[in-house]
Protein backbone atom coordinates (compact mmCIF):
# COMPACT_ATOMS: atom_id res chain seq x y z
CA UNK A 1 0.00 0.00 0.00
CA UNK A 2 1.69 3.56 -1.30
CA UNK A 3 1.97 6.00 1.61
CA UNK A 4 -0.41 9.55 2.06
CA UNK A 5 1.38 12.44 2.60
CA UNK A 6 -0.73 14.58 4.47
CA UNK A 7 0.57 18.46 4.23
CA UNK A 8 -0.56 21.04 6.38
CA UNK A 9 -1.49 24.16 4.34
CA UNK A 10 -3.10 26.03 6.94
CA UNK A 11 -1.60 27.89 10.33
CA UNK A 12 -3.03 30.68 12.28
CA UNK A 13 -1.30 33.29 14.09
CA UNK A 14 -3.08 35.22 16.20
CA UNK A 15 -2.34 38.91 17.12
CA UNK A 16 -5.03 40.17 19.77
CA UNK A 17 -4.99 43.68 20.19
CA UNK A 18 -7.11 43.14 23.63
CA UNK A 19 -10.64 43.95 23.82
CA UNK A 20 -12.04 47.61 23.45
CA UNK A 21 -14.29 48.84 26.26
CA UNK A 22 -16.00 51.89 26.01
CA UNK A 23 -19.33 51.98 28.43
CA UNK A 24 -20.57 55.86 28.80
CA UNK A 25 -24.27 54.54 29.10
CA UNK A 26 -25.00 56.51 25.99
CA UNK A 27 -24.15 55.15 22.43
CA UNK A 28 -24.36 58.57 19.86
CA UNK A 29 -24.84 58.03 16.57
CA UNK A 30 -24.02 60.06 13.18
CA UNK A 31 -25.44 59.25 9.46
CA UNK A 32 -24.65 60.49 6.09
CA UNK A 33 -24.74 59.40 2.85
CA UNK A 34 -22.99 60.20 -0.36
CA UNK A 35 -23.29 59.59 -4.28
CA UNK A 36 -19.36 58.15 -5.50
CA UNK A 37 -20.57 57.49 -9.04
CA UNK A 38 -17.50 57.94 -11.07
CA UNK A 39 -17.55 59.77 -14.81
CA UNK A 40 -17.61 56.36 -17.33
CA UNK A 41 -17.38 56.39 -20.59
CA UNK A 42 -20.52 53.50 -20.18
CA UNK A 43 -23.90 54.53 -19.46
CA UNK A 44 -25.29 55.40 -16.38
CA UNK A 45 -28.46 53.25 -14.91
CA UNK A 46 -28.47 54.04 -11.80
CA UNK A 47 -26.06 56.22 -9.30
CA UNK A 48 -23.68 54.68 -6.95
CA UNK A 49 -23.40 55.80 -2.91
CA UNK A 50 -22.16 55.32 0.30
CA UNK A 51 -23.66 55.44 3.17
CA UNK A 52 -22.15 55.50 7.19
CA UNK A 53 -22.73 55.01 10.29
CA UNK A 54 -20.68 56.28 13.24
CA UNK A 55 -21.28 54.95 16.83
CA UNK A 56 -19.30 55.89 19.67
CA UNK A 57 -19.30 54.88 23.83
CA UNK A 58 -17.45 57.67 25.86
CA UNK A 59 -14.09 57.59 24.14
CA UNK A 60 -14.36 55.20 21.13
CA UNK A 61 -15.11 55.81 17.50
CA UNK A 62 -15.89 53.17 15.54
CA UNK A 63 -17.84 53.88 11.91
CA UNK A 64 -19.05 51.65 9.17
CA UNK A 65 -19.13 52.67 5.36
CA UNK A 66 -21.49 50.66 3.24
CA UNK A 67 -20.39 51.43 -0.36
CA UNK A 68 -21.97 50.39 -3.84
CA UNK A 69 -18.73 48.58 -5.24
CA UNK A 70 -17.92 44.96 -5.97
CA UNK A 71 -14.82 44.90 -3.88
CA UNK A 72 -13.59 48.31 -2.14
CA UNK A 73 -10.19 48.30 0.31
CA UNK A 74 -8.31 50.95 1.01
CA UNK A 75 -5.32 51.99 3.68
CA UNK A 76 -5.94 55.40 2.35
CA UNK A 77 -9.81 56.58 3.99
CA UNK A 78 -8.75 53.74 7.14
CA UNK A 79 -5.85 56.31 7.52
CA UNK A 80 -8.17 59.47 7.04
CA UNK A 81 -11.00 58.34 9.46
CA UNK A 82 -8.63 57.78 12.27
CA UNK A 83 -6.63 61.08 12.00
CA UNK A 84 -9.30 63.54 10.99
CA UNK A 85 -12.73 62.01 12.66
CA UNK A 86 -10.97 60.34 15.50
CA UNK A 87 -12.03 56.45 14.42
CA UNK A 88 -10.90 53.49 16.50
CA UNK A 89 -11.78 51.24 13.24
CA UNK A 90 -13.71 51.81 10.00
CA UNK A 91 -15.41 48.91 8.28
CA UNK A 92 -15.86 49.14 4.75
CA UNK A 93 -18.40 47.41 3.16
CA UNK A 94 -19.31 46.20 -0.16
CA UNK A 95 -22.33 45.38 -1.77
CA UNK A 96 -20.13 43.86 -4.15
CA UNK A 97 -22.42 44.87 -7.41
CA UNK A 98 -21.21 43.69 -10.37
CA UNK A 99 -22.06 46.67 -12.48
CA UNK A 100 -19.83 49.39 -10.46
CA UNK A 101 -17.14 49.96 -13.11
CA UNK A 102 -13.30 51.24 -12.46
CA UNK A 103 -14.25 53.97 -9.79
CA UNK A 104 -12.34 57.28 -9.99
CA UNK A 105 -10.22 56.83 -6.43
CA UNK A 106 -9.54 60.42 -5.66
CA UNK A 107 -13.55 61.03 -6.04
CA UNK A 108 -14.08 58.20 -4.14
CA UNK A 109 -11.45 59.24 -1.11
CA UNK A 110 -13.31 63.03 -1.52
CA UNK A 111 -16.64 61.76 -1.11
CA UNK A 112 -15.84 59.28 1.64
CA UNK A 113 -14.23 61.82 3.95
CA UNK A 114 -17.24 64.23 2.91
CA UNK A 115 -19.43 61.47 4.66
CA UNK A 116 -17.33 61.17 7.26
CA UNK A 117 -17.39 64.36 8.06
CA UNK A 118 -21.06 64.99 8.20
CA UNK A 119 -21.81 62.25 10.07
CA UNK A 120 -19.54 62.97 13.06
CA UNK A 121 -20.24 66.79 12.86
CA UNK A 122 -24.25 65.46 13.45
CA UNK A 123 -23.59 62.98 16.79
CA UNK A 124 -26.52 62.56 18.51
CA UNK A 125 -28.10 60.15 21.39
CA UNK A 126 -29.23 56.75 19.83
CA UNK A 127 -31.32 54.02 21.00
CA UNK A 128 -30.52 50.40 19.27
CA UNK A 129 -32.63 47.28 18.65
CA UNK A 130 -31.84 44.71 16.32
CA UNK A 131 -34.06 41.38 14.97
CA UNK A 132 -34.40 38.92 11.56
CA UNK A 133 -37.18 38.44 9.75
CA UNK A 134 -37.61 34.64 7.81
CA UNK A 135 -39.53 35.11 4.72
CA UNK A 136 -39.64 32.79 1.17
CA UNK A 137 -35.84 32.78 -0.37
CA UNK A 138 -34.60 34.91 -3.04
CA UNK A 139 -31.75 33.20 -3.60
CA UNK A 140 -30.34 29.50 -4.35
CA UNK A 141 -27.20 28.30 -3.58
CA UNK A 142 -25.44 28.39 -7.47
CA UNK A 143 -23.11 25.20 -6.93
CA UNK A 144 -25.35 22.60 -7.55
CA UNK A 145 -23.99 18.77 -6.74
CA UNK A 146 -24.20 16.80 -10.00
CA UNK A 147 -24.61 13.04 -10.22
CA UNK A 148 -20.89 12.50 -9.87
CA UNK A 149 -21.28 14.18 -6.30
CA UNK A 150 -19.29 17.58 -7.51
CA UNK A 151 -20.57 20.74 -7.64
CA UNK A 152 -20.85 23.03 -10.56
CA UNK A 153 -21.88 26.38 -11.27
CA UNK A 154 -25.21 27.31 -12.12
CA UNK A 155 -24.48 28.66 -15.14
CA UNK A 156 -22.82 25.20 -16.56
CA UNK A 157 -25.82 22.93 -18.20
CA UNK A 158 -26.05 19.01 -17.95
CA UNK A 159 -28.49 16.52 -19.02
CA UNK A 160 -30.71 17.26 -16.06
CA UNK A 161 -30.14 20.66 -15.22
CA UNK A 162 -30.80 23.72 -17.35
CA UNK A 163 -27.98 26.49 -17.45
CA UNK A 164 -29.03 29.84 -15.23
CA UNK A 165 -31.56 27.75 -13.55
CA UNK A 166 -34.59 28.99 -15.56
CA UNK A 167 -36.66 27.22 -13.40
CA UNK A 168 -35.71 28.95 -10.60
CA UNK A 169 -35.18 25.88 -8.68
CA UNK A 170 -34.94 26.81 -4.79
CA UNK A 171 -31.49 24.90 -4.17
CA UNK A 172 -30.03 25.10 -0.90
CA UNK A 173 -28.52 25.67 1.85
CA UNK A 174 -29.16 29.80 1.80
CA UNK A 175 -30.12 32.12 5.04
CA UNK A 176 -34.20 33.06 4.54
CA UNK A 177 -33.80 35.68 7.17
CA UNK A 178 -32.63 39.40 6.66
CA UNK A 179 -31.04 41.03 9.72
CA UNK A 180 -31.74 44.51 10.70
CA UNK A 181 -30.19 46.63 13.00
CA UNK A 182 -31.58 50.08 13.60
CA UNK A 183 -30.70 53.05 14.75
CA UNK A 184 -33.16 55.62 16.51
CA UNK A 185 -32.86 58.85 17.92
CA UNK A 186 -34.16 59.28 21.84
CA UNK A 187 -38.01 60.68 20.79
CA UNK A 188 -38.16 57.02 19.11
CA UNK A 189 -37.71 58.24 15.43
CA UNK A 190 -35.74 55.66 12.96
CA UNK A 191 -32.67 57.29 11.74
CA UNK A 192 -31.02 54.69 10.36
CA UNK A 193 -31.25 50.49 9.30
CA UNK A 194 -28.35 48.71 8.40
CA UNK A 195 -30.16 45.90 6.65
CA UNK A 196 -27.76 42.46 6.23
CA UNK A 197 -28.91 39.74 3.73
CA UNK A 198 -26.76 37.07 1.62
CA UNK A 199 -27.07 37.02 -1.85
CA UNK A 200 -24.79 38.05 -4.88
CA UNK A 201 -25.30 41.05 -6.04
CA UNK A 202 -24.87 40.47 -9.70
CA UNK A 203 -28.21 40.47 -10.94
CA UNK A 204 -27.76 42.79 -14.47
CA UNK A 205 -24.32 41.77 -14.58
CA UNK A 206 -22.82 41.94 -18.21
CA UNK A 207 -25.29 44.92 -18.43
CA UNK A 208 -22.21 47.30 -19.63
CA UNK A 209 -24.27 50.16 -17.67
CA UNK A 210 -23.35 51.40 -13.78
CA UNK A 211 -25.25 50.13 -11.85
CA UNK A 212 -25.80 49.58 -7.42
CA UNK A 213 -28.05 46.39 -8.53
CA UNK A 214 -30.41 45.28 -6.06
CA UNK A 215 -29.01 46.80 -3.37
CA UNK A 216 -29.48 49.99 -4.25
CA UNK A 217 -32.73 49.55 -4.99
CA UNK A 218 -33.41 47.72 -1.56
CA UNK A 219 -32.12 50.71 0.33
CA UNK A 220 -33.84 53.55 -1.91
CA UNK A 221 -36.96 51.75 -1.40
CA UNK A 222 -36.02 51.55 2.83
CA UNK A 223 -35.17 54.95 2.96
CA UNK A 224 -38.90 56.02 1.43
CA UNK A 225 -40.58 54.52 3.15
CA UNK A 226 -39.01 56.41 6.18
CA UNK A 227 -39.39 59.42 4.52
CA UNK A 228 -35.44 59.90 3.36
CA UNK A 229 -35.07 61.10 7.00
CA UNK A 230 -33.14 57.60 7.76
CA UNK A 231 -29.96 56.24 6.34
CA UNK A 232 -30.58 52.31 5.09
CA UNK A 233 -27.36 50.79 4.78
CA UNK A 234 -26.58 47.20 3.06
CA UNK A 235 -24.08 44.89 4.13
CA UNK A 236 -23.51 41.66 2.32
CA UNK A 237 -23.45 38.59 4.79
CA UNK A 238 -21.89 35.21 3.25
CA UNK A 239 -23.26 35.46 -0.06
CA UNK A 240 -20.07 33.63 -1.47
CA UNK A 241 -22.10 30.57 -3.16
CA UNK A 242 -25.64 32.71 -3.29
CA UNK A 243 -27.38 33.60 -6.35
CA UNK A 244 -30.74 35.22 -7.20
CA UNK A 245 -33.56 33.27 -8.49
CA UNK A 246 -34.28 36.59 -10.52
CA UNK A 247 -32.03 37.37 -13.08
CA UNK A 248 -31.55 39.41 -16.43
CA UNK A 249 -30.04 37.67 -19.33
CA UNK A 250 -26.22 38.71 -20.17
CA UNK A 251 -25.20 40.94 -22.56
CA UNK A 252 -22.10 39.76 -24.97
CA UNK A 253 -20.69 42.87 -25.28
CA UNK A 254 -21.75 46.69 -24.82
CA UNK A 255 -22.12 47.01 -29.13
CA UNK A 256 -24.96 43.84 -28.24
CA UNK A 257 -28.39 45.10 -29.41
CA UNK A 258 -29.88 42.97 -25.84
CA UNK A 259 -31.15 45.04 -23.49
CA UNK A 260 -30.54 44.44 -20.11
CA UNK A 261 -33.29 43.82 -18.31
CA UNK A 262 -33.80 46.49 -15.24
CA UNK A 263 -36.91 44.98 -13.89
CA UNK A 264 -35.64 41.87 -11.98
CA UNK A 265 -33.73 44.42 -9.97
CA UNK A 266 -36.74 46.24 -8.95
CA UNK A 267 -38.37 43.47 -8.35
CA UNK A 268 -36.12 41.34 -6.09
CA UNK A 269 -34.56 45.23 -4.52
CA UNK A 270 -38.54 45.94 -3.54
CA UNK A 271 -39.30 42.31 -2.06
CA UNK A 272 -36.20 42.52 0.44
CA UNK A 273 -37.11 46.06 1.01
CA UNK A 274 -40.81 45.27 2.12
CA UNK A 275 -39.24 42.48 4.57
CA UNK A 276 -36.52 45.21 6.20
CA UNK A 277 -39.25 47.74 6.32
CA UNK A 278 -41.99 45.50 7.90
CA UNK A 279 -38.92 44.37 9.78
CA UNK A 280 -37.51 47.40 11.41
CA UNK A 281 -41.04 48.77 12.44
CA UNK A 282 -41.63 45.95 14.42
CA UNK A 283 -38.37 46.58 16.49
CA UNK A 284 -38.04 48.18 19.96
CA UNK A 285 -35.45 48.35 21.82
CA UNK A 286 -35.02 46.88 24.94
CA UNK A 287 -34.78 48.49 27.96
CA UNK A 288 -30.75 47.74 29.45
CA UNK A 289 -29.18 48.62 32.39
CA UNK A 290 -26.14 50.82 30.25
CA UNK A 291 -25.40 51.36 26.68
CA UNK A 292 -22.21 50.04 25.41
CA UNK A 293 -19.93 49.25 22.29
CA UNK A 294 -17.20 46.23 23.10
CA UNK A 295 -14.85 45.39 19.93
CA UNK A 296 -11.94 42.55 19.54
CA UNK A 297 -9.55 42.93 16.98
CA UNK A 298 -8.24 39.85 15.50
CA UNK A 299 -5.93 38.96 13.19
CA UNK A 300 -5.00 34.90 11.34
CA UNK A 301 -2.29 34.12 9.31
CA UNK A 302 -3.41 31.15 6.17
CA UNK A 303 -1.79 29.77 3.66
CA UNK A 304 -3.03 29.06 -0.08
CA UNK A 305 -4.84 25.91 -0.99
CA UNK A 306 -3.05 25.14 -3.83
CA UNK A 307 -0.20 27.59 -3.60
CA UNK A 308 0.89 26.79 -0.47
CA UNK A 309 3.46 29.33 -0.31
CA UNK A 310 0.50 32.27 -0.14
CA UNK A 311 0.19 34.05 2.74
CA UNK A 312 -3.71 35.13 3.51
CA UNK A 313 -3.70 38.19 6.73
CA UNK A 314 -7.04 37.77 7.66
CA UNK A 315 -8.36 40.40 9.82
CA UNK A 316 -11.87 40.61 11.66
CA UNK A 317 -13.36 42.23 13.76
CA UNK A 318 -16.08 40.71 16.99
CA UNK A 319 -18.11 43.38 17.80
CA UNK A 320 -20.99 43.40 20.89
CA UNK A 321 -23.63 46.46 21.06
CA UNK A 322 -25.48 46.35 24.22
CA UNK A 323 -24.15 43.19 24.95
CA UNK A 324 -26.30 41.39 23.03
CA UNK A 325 -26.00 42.38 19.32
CA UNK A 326 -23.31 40.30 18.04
CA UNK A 327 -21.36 41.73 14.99
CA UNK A 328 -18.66 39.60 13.25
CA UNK A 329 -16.99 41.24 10.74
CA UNK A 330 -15.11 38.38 7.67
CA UNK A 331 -13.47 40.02 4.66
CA UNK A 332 -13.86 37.92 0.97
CA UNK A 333 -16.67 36.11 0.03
CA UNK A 334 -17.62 33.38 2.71
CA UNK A 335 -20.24 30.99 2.16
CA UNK A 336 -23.43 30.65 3.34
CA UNK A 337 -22.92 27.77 5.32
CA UNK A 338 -20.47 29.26 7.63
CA UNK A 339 -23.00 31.94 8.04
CA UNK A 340 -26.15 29.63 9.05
CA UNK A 341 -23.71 27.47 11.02
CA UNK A 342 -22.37 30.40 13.29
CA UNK A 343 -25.71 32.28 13.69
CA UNK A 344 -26.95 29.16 15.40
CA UNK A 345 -24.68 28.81 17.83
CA UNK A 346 -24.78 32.70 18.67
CA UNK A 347 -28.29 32.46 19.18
CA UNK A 348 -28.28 29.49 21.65
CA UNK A 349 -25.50 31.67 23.32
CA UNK A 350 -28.21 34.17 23.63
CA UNK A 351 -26.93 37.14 21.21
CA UNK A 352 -28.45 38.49 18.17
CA UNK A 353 -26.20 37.76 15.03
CA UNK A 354 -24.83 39.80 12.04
CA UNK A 355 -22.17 37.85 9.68
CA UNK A 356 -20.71 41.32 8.07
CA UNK A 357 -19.38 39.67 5.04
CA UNK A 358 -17.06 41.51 2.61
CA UNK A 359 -16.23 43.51 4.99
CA UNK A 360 -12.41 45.29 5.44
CA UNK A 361 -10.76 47.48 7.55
CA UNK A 362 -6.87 46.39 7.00
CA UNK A 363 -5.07 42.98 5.63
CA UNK A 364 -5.54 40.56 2.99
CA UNK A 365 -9.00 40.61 0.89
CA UNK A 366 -9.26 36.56 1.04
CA UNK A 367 -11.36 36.41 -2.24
CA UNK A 368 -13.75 33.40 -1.96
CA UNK A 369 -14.15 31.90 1.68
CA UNK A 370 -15.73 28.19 1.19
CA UNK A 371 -17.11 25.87 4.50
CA UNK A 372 -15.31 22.26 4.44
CA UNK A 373 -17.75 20.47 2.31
CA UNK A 374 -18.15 22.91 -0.05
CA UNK A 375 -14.38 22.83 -0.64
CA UNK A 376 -14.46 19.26 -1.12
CA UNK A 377 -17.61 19.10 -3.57
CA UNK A 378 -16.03 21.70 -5.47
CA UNK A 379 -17.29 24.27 -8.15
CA UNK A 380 -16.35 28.21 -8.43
CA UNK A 381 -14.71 29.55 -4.94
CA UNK A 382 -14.56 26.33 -3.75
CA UNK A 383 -12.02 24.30 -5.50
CA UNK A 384 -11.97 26.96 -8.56
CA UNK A 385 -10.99 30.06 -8.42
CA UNK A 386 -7.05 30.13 -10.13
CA UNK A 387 -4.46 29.26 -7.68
CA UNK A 388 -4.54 31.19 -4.83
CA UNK A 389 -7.57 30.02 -2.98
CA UNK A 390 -7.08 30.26 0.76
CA UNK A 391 -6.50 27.12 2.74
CA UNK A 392 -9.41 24.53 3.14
CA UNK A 393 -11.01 25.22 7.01
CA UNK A 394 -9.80 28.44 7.19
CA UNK A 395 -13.50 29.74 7.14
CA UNK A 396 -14.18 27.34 9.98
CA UNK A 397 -11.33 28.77 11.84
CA UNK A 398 -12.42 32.81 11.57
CA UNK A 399 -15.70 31.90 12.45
CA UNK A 400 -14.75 29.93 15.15
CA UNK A 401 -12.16 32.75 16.65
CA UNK A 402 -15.35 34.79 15.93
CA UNK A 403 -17.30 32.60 18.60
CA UNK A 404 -14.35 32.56 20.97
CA UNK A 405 -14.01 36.23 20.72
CA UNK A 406 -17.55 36.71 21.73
CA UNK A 407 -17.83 34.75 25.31
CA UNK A 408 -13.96 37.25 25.95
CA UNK A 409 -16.24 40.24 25.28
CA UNK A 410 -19.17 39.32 27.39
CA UNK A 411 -17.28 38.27 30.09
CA UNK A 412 -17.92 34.63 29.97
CA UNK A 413 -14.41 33.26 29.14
CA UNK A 414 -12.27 33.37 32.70
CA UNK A 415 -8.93 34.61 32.41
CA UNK A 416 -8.00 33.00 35.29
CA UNK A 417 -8.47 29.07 35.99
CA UNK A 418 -12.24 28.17 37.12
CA UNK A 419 -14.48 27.10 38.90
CA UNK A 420 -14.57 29.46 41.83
CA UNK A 421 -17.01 30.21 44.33
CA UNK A 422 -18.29 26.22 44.74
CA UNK A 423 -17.90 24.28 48.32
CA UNK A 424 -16.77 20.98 47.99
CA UNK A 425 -18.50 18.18 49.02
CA UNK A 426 -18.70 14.20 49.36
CA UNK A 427 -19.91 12.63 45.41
CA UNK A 428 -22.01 10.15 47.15
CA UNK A 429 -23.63 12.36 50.25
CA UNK A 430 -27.19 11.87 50.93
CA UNK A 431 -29.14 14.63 51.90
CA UNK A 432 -32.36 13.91 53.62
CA UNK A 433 -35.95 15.97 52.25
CA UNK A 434 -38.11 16.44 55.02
CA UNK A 435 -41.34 18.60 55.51
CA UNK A 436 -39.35 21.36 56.94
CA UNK A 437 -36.69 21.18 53.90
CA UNK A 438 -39.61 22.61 51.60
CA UNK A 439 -39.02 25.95 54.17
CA UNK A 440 -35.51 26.22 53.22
């Protein structure tokens, strides 16, 4: 029998920075938003913005930028938000459209700090309150296992299954459930929802116009229906392996007579709207004994799956509003299964979850993030996405630093050795119940 080499192609470093405590008993609150539409020499569909949200507890800053771009790093505005607007971290995050085009950076830094800017200049007193709503998919998960157990993309035919899923077959696993967290001032008004759902935003792509696809039409649609006097801002969660049911045939090229078809994004951008708005007006939030903003910075070395000589500097971010909001920040593109996987064991730790996916403040963007099984069954950003895909179980490992990080921030993980406090006693002592035990 010929040997296995096993090699190990993963290896995590971890850099804590300690945990950030910052408990005034009032959380404040600034909003803005700002159009970063770029000149193109391709049309225009529909404008392109950003939208933050600053929070800060006594003495920290922390903001996050939702921005209408399919991928969107940079050292530059991290740099700017910490020196000009006093920011512990900023979080940028993308909707990851596919129809942003090559932004103009120096408009993009301009507008950014512009948003910055107003929304720290207009702090005020903010109540939080955060929930999910479950309501029929509007995604499927695009890697579909084929008879030889593999996965392939949607988009690749067989004898059984039609290319694009016409049919709009629900496949699964996906996360029914948006997330909303929402911001209000202290007379109760709603000034602003950061709305979290999983599903690729790539709708019109190949439409050879700009546009924010169903994202921005989700948050324009959110921010009516609060009269534009809230800020709705979108944040991806693991939408690596999520597709919409509703999509608009491809163009070949921008000379191809096709036009795209606009509609699907109104139509899927209004049906996740309708859940986030029914979703946020049925949130309150709770009365708590203080108001307060914990963060752990984390950092974990991988290596490539393939390329085992890659080096992957992962950096997240576990975040805990009020102690029991739970915010856990990934860069890339993880997959939905991580996602449903971690929210379930937050919840029986009794937190409310948020998977922030392509989400950045500094480090490596990881690209594609696939669970274990996905990485074995294969298909694109599991086993096929050029060389450099990270390390298989390196998903498994943020998420569960992620979970780790949490019970350090509330308190639960000892730093010293446990159990304290107990009085020791004989395993097999009897205690006799009597009457006059009941009284005890």
């Amino acid at each position: 029998m010929s040997g296995i080499k096993f090699l190990l192609t993963i290896f995590c470093c971890i850099s804590l920075s300690g945990i950030s405590i910052a408990q005034s008993g009032t959380i404040t609150a600034g909003l803005s938003k700002v159009n970063i539409t770029s000149p193109h020499e391709i049309p225009l569909h529909d404008s392109l913005y950003a939208r933050v949200l600053v929070l800060q507890d006594g003495n920290k800053r922390i903001a996050f930028i939702a921005v209408d771009q399919g991928i969107y790093t940079s050292d530059r505005i991290a740099k700017i938000g910490k020196e000009q607007f006093g920011l512990d971290v900023l979080f940028l995050s993308s909707s990851h459209t596919h129809s942003s085009g090559k932004s103009d950076e120096t408009l993009v830094i301009s507008q950014l700090t512009k948003a910055l800017k107003k929304a720290t200049d207009n702090m005020f007193p903010a109540k939080l309150a955060a929930g999910h709503r479950k309501f029929p998919q509007l995604g499927f998960n695009r890697l579909i296992v084929r008879e030889d157990g593999h996965s392939r993309e949607s988009w690749f035919s067989d004898d059984h299954y039609t290319s694009e899923n016409p049919e709009r077959i629900p496949f699964g696993p996906v996360d029914p459930e948006v997330g909303v967290i929402k911001v209000e001032d202290m007379q109760g008004n709603t000034k602003g929802i950061v709305m979290n759902y999983a599903c690729h935003a790539d709708i019109v792509c190949s439409n050879y116009e700009i546009s924010a696809d169903f994202p921005g039409v989700a948050c324009k649609k959110v921010e009516e229906a609060f009269e534009n006097n809230a800020v709705c801002l979108f944040v991806q969660g693991g939408a690596g392996n999520i597709e919409s049911l509703i999509i608009s045939s491809r163009r070949s090229g921008p000379d191809d007579s096709f036009k795209t078809d606009y509609r699907t994004i109104e139509r899927v951008g209004s049906l996740l709207a309708y859940e986030a708005i029914k979703l946020t007006g049925s949130l309150t939030p709770s009365p708590i004994k203080q108001a307060g903003i914990r963060y752990m910075n984390d950092s974990l070395q991988f290596t490539g799956r393939f390329m085992t000589d890659a080096l992957f500097d992962v950096h997240i971010s576990t975040i805990l509003l009020n102690d029991n909001i739970a915010i856990s920040t990934c860069p890339g593109e993880p997959f939905v299964q991580l996602q449903l996987e971690w929210k379930q064991k937050m919840r029986d730790a009794g937190s409310i979850p948020f998977l922030f996916g392509y989400t950045w403040y500094k480090g490596t963007w990881p690209n594609y993030i696939p669970d274990i099984k996905s990485a074995a069954q294969g298909g694109y950003g599991a086993d096929q996405d050029g060389p450099t895909l990270i390390a298989v179980g390196s998903g498994e490992a943020i998420m569960n630093k992620h979970f780790e990080n949490f019970f350090r921030l509330n308190g639960l993980m000892r730093k010293e050795s446990g159990p304290v406090g107990f009085k020791g006693g004989s395993q097999w002592q009897t205690i006799e119940i009597t009457p006059e035990s009941k009284n005890k």
